[in-house]
C-alpha atoms as a PDB file:
ATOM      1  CA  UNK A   1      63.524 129.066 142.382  1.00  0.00           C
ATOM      2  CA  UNK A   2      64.871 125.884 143.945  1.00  0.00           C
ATOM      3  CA  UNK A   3      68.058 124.264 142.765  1.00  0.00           C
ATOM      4  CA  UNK A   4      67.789 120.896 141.176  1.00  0.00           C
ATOM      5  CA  UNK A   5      69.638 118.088 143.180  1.00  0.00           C
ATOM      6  CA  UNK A   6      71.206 115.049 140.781  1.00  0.00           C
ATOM      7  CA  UNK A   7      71.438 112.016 142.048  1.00  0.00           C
ATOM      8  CA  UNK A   8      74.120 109.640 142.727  1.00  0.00           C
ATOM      9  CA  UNK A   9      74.615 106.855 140.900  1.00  0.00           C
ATOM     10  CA  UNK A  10      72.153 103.790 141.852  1.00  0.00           C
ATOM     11  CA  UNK A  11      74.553 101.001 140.564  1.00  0.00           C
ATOM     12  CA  UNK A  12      78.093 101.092 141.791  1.00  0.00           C
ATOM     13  CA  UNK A  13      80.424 101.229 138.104  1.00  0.00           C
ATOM     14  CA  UNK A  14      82.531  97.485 138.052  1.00  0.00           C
ATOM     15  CA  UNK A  15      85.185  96.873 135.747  1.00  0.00           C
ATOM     16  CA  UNK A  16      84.703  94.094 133.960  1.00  0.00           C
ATOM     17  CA  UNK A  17      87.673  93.008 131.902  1.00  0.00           C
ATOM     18  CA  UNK A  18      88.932  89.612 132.100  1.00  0.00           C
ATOM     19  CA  UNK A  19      92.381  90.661 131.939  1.00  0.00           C
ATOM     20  CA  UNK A  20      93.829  93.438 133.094  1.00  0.00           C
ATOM     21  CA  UNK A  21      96.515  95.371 130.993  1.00  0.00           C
ATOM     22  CA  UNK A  22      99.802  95.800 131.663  1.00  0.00           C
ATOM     23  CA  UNK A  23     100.208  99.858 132.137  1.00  0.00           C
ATOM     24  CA  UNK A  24     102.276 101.335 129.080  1.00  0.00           C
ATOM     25  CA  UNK A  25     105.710 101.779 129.287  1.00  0.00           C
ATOM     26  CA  UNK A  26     108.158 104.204 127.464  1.00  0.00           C
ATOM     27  CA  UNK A  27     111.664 102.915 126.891  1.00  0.00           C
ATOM     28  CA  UNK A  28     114.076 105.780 127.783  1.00  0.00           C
ATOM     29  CA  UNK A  29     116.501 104.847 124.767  1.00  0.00           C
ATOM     30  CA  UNK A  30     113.640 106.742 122.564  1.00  0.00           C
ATOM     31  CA  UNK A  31     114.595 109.792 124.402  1.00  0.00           C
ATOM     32  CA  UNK A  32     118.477 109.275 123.419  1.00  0.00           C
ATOM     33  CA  UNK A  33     120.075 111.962 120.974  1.00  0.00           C
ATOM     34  CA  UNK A  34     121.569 108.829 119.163  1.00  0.00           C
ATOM     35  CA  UNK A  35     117.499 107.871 118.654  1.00  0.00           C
ATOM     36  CA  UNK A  36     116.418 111.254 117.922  1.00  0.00           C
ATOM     37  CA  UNK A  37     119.486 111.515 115.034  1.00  0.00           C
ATOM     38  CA  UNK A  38     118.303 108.222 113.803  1.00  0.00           C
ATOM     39  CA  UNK A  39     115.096 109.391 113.282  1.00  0.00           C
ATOM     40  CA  UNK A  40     115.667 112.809 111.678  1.00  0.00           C
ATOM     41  CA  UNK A  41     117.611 110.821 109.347  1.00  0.00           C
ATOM     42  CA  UNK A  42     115.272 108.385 108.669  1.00  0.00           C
ATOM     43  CA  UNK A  43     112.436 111.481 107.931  1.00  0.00           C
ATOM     44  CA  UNK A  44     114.970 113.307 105.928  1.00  0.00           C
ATOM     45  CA  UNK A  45     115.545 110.709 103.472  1.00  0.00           C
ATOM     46  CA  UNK A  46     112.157 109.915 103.105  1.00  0.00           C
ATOM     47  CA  UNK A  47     111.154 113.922 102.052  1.00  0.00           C
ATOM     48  CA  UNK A  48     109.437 114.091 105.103  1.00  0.00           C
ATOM     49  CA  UNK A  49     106.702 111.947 103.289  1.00  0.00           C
ATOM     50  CA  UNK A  50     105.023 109.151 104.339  1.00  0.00           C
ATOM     51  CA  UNK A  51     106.631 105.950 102.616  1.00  0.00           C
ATOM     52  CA  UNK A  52     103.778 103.710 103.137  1.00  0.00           C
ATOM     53  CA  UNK A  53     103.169 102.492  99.335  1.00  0.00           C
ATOM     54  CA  UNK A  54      99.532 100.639  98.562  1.00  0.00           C
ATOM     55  CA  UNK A  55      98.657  97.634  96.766  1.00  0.00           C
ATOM     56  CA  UNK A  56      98.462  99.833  93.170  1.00  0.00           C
ATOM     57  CA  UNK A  57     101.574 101.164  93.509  1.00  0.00           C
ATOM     58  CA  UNK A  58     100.379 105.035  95.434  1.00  0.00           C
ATOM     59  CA  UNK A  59     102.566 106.234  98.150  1.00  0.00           C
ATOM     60  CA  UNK A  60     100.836 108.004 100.805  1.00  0.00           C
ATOM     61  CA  UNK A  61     101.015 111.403 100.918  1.00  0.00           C
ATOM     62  CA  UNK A  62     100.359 112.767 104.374  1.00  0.00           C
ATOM     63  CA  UNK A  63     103.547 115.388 104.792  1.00  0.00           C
ATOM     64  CA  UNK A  64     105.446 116.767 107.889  1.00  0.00           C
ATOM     65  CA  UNK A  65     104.341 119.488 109.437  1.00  0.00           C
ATOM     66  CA  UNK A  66     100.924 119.113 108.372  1.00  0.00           C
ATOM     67  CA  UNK A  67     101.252 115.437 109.743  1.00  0.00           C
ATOM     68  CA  UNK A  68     103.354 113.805 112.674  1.00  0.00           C
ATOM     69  CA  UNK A  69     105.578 111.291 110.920  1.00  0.00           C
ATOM     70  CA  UNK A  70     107.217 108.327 112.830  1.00  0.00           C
ATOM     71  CA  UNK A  71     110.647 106.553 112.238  1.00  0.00           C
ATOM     72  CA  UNK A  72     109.263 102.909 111.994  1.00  0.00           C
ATOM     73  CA  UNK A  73     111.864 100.297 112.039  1.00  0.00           C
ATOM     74  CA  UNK A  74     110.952  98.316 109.584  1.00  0.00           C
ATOM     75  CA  UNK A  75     112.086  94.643 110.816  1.00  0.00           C
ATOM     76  CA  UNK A  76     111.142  95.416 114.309  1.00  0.00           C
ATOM     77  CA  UNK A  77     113.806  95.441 117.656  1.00  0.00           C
ATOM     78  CA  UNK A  78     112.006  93.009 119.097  1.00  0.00           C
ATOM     79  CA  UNK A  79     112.075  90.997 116.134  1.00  0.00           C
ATOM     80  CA  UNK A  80     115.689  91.615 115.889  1.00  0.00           C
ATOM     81  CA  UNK A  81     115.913  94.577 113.599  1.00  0.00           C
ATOM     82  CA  UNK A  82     119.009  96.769 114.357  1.00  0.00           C
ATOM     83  CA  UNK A  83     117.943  99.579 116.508  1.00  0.00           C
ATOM     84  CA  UNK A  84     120.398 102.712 115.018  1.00  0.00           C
ATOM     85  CA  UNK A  85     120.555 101.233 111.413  1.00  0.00           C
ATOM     86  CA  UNK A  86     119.182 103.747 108.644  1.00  0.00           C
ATOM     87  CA  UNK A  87     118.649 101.065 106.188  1.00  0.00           C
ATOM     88  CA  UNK A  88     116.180  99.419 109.249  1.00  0.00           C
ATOM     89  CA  UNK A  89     113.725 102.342 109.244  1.00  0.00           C
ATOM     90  CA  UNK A  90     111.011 104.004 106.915  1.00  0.00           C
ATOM     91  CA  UNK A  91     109.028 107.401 107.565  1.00  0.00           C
ATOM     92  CA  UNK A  92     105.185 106.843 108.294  1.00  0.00           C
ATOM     93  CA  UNK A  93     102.026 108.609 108.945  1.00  0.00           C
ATOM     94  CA  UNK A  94     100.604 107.736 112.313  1.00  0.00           C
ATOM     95  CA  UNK A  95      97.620 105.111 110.310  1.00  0.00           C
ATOM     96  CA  UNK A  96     100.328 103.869 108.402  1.00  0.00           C
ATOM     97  CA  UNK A  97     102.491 103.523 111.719  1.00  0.00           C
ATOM     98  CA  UNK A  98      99.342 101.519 113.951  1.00  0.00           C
ATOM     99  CA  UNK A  99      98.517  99.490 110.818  1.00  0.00           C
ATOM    100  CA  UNK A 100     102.424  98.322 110.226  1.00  0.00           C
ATOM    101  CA  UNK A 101     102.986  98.059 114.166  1.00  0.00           C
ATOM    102  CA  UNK A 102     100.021  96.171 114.632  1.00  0.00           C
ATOM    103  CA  UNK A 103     101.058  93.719 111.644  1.00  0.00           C
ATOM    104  CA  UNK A 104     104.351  92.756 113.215  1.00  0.00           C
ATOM    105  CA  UNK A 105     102.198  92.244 116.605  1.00  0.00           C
ATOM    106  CA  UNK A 106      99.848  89.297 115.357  1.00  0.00           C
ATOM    107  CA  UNK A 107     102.623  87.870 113.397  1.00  0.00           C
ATOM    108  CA  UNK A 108     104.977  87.956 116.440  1.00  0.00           C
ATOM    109  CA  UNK A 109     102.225  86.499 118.479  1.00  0.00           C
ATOM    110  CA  UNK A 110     101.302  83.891 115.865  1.00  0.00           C
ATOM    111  CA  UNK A 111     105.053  82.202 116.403  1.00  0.00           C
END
């Protein structure tokens, strides 16, 4: 029995975008054991809960292990939050984490 051939492409693939995006980049302070104290902090205090609290008054409650939880600053260091400050940073679920980090985002690029 003969082998079946596929064939090529007939259209070369083109990107298309507009605008090309700038490749991601990983700040190496995140990798700092003065970050990575900062953090476990932050999760500790929070019960290794998510903190993220709705409009009716529910906190989330995605857990660590069963969930990765970030250390989210909460008035961003780009926005001029302080970077090592406990006080500056709440535990959150990875939706909860996009959804906030996306927030301060549009508002940043709104000013």
């Amino acid at each position: 029995m003969p082998k079946l051939r596929t064939l090529g492409p007939l259209v070369a693939p083109r990107n298309t975008n507009t605008v090309q995006l700038a490749p991601r980049y990983k700040d190496p302070f995140y990798q700092t054991v003065a970050y990575r104290e900062w953090r476990r902090l932050v999760i500790a205090r929070a019960g290794r809960q998510c903190e993220y609290v709705d409009g009716y008054g529910h906190r989330c409650t995605k857990t660590a292990p069963e969930c990765r939880l970030y250390a989210h600053h909460i008035v961003e260091v780009k926005d001029g939050g302080a970077l090592l400050e406990p006080s500056n940073g709440r535990a959150l679920c990875h939706q909860h984490h996009e959804q906030a980090s996306a927030q301060a985002r549009s508002l940043r690029m709104r000013e």
